[in-house]
N, C-alpha and C. Protein backbone atom coordinates (compact mmCIF):
# COMPACT_ATOMS: atom_id res chain seq x y z
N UNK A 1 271.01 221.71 238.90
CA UNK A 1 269.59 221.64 239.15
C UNK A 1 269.09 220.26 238.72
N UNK A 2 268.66 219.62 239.51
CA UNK A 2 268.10 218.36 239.05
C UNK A 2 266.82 217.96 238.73
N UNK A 3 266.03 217.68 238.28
CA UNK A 3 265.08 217.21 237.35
C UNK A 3 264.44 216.59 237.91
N UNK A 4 262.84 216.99 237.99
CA UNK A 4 262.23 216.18 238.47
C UNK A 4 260.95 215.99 237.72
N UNK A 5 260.41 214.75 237.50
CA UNK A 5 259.24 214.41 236.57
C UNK A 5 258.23 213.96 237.53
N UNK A 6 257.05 213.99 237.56
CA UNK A 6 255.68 213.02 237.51
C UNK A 6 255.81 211.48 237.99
N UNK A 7 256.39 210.97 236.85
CA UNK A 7 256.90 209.67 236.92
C UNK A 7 257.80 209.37 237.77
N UNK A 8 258.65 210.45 238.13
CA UNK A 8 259.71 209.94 239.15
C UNK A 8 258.73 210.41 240.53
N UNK A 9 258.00 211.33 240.92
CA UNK A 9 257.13 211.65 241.83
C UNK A 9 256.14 210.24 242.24
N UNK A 10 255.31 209.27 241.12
CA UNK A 10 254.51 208.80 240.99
C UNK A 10 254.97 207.09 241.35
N UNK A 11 256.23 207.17 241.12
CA UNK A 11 257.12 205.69 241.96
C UNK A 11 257.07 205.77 242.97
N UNK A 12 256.62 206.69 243.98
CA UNK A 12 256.85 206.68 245.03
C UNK A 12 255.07 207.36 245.80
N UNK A 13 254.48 207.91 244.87
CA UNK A 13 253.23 208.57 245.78
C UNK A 13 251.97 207.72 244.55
N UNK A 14 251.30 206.66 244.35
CA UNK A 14 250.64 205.94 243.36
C UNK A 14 249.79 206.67 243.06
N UNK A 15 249.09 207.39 243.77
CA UNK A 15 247.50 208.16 242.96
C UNK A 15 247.81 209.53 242.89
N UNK A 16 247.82 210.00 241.46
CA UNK A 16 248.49 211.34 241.00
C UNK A 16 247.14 212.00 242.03
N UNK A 17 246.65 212.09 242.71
CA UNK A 17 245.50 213.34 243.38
C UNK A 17 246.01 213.53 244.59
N UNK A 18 246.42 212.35 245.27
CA UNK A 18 247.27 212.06 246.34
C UNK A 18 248.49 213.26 246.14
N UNK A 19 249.61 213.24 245.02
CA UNK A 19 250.19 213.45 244.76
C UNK A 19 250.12 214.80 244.76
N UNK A 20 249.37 215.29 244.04
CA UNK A 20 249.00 217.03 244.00
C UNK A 20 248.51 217.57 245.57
N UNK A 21 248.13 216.58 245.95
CA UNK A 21 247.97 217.19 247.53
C UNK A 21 249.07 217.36 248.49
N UNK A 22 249.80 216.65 248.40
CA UNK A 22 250.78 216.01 249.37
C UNK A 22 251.98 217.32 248.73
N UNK A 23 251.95 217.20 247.32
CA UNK A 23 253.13 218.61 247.05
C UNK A 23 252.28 219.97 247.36
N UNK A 24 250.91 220.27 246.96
CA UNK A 24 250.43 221.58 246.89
C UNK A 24 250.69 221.82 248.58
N UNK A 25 250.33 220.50 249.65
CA UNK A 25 250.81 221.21 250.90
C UNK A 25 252.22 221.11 250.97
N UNK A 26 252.81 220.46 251.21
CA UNK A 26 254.45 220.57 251.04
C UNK A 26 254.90 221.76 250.95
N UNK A 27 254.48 222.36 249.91
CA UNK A 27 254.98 224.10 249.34
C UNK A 27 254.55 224.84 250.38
N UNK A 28 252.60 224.71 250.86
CA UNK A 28 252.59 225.91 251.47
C UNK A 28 253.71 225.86 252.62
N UNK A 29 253.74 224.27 253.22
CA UNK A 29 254.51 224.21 254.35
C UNK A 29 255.98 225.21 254.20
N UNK A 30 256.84 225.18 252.91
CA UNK A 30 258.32 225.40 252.50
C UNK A 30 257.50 226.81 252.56
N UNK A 31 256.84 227.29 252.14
CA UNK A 31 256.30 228.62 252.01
C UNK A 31 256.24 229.40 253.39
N UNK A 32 255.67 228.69 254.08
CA UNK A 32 255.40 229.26 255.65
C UNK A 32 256.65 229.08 256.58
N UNK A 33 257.43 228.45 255.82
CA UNK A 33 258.74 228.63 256.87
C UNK A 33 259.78 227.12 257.13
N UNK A 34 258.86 226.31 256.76
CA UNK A 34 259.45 224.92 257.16
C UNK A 34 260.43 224.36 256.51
N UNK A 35 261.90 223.40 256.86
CA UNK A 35 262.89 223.18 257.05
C UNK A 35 262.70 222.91 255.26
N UNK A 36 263.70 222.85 254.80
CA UNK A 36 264.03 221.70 253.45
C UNK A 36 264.70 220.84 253.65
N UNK A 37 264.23 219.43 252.90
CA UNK A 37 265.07 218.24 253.56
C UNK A 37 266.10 217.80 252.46
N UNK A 38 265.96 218.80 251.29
CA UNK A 38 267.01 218.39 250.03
C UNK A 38 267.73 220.53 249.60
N UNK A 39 268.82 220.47 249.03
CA UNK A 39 269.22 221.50 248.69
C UNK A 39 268.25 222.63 247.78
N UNK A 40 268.08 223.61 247.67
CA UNK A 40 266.71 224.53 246.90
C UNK A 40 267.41 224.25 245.34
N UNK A 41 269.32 224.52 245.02
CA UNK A 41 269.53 224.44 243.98
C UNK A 41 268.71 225.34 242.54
N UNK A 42 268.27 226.58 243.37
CA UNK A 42 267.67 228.02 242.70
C UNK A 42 266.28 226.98 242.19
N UNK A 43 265.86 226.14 242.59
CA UNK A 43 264.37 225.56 242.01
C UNK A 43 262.82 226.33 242.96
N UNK A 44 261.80 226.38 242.01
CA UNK A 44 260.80 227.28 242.80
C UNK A 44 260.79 226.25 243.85
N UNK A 45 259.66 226.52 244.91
CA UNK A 45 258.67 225.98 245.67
C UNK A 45 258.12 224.60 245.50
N UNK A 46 257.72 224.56 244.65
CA UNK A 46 256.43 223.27 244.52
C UNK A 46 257.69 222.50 243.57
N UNK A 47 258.77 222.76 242.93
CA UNK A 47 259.87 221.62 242.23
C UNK A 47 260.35 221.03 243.36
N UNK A 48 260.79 222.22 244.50
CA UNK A 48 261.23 221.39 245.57
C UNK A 48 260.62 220.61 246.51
N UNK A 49 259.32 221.08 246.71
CA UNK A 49 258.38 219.91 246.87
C UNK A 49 258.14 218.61 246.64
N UNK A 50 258.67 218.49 244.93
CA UNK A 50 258.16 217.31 244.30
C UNK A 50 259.34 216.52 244.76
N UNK A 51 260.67 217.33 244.47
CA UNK A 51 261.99 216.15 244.22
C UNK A 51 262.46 216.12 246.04
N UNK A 52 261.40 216.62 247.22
CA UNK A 52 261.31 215.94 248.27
C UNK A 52 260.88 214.22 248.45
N UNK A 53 259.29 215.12 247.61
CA UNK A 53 258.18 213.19 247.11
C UNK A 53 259.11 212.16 246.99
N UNK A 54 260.22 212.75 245.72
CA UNK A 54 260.51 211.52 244.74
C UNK A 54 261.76 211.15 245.49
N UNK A 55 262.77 212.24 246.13
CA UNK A 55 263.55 211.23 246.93
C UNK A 55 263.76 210.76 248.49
N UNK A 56 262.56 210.62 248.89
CA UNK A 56 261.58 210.16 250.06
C UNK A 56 262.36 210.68 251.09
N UNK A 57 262.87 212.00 251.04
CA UNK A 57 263.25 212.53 252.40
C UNK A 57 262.15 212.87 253.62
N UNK A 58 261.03 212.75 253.43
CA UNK A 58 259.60 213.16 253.87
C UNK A 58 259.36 211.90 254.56
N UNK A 59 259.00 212.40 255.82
CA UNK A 59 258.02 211.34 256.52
C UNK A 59 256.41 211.48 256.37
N UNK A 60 256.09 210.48 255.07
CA UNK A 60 254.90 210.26 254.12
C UNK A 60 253.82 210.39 255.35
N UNK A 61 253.78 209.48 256.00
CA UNK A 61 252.55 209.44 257.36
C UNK A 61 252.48 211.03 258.21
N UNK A 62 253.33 211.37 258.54
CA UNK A 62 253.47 212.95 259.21
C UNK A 62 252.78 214.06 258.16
N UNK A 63 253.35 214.10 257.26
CA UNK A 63 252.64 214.67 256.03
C UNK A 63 251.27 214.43 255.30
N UNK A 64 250.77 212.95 255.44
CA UNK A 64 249.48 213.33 255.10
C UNK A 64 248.49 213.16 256.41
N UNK A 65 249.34 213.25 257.70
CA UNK A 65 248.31 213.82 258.78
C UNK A 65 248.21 215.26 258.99
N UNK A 66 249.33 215.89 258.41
CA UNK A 66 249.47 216.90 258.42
C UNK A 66 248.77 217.81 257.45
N UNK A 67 248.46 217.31 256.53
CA UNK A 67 247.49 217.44 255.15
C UNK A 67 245.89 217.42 255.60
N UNK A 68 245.74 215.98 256.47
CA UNK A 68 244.35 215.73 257.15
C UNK A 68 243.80 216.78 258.08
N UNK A 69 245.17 217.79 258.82
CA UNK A 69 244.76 217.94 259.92
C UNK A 69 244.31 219.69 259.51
N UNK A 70 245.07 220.10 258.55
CA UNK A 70 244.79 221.22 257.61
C UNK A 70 243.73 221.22 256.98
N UNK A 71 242.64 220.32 256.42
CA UNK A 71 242.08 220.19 255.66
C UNK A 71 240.39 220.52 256.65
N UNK A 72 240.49 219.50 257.68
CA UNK A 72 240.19 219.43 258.83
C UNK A 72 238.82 220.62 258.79
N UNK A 73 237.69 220.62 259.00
CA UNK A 73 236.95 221.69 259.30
C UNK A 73 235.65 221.95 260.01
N UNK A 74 235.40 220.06 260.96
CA UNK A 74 234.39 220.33 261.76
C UNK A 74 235.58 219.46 262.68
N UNK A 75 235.64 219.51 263.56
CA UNK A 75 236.22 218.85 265.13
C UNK A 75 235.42 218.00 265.66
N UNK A 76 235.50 216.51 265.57
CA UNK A 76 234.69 215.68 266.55
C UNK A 76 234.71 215.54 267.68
N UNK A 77 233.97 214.71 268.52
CA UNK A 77 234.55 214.66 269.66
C UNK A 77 235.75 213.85 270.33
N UNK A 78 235.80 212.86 269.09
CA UNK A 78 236.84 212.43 269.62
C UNK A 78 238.25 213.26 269.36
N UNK A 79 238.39 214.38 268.63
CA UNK A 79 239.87 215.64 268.75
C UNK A 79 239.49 216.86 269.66
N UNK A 80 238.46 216.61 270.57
CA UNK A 80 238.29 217.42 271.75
C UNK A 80 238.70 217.09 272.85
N UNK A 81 240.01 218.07 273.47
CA UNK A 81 240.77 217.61 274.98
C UNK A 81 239.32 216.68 275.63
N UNK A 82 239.98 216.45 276.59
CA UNK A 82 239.18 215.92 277.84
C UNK A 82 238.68 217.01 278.57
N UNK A 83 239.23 217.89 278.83
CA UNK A 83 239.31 218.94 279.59
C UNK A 83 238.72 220.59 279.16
N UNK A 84 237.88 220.23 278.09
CA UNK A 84 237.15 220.67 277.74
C UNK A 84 236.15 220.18 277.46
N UNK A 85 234.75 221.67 279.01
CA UNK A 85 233.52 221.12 279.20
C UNK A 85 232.87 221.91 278.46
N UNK A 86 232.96 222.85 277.76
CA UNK A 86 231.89 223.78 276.95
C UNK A 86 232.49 224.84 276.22
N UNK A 87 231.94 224.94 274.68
CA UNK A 87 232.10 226.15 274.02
C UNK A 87 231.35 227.47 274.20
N UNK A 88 231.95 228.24 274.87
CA UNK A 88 231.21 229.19 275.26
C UNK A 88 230.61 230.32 273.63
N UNK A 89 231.72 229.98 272.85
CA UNK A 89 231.30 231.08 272.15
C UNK A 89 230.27 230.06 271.07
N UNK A 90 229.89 228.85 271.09
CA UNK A 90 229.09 228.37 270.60
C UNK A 90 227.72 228.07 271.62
N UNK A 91 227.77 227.99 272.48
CA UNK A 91 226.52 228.00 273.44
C UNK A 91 226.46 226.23 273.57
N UNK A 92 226.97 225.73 273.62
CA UNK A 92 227.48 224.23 273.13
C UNK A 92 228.01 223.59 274.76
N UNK A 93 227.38 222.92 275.01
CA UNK A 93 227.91 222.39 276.82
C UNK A 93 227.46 220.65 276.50
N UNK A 94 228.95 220.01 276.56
CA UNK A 94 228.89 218.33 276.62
C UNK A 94 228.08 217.90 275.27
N UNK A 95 228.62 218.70 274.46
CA UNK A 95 228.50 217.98 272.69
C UNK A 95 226.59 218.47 272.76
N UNK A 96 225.82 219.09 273.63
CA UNK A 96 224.66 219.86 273.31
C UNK A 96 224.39 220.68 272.42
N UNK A 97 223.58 220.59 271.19
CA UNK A 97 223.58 222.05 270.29
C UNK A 97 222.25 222.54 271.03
N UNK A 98 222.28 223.69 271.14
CA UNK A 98 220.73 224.67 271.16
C UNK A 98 220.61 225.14 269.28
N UNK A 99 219.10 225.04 269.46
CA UNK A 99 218.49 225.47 268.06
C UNK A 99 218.59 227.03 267.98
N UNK A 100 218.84 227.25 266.76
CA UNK A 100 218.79 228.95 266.51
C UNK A 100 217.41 229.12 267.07
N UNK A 101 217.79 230.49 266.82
CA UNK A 101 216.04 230.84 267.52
C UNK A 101 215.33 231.76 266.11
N UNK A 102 214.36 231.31 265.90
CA UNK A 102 213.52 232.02 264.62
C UNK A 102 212.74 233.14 265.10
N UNK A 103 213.10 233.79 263.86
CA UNK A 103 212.49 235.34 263.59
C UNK A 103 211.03 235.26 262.95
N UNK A 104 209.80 235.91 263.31
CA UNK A 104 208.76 235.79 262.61
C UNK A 104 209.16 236.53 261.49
N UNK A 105 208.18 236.50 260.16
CA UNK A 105 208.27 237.32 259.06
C UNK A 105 208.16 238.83 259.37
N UNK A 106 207.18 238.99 260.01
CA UNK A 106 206.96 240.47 260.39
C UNK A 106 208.56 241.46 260.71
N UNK A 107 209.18 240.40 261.92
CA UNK A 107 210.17 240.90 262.60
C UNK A 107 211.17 240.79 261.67
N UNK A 108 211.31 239.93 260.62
CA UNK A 108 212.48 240.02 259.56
C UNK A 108 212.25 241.17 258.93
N UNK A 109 211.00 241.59 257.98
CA UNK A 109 210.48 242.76 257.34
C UNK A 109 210.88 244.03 258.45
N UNK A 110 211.01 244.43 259.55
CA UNK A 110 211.02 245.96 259.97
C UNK A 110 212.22 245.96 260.42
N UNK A 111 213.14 244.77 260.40
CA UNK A 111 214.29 244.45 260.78
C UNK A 111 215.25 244.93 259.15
N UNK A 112 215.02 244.66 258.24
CA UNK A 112 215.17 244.97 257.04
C UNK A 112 214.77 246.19 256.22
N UNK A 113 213.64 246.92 256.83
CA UNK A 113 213.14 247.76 256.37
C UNK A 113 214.13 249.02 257.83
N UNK A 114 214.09 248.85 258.56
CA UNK A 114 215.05 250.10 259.15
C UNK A 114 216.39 249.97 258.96
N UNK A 115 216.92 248.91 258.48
CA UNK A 115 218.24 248.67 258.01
C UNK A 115 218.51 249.31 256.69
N UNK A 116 217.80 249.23 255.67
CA UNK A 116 217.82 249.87 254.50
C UNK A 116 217.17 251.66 254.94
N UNK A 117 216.60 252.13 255.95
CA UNK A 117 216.39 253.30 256.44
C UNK A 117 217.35 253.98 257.26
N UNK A 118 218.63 253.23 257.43
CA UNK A 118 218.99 253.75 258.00
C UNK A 118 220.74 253.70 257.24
N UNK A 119 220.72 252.63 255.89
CA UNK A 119 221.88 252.73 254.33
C UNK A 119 221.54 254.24 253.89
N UNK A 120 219.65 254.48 253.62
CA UNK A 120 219.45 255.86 252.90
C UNK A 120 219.55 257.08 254.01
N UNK A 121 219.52 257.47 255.21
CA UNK A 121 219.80 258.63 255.83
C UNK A 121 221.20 258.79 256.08
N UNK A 122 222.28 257.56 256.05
CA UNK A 122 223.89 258.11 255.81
C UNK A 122 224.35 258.14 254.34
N UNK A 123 223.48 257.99 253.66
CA UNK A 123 223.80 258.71 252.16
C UNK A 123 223.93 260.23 252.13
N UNK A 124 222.84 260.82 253.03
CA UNK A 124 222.70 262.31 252.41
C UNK A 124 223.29 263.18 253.57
C-alpha cells in the first residue's frame, strides 16, 4: 500500500481548495463506476483519488471540466445546442423569460384558507 500525503498531492495540484475538489470529485467519479488509472492496493476511495493527483495519471484539464461541468447549475446560451428553439417546460422561446404571474392577497388568503380546510377534514 503506498502512501500518500498532501504534500505529495500539493506538488502537483498548488491550491489545496483546488485540490479537495478535484479529489472529492475524482471519488464520486471511482464511486459511480469510473476506470482506475493506478492499482486500488485495498486503499479507500478518496486515497485512491489522491495518489491518482500525485502520480499524474489524470488528465488535469478533462477533470476540472469535468468538475466545472458538474458543478454547473444555470446553462447559458452559449451551452445551448443550436437546435434548440424553446423550453417548453419553461415557457422560454429564443432566450425569452415570461414574468410569473401574481396572485392578489385576497386570492392567496382563500387559496390557503381551503388548503388548510381541506389538511383538517382528512384528519377526521
Amino acid at each position: 500500500m503506498a502512501r500518500v500525503t498532501v504534500e505529495d498531492c500539493i506538488e502537483k495540484v498548488e491550491n489545496r481548495f483546488d485540490l479537495v475538489l478535484l479529489a472529492s470529485h475524482r471519488s464520486r467519479n471511482i464511486a459511480a463506476g469510473s476506470a482506475l488509472t493506478v492499482d486500488r492496493d485495498n486503499d479507500k476511495t478518496p486515497v485512491v483519488s489522491l495518489r491518482e493527483l500525485a502520480e499524474e495519471t489524470l488528465d488535469m484539464d478533462e477533470l476540472r471540466e469535468s468538475l466545472v461541468v458538474g458543478l454547473q447549475r444555470v446553462i447559458t446560451d452559449d451551452d445551448m445546442p443550436d437546435e434548440v428553439e424553446e423550453a417548453p417546460l419553461l415557457g422560454i422561446e429564443h432566450g425569452e423569460a415570461q414574468a410569473p404571474a401574481e396572485m392578489s392577497e385576497q386570492d392567496l388568503l382563500r387559496a390557503l384558507q381551503s388548503d388548510r380546510d381541506n389538511d383538517n377534514s382528512s384528519r377526521f
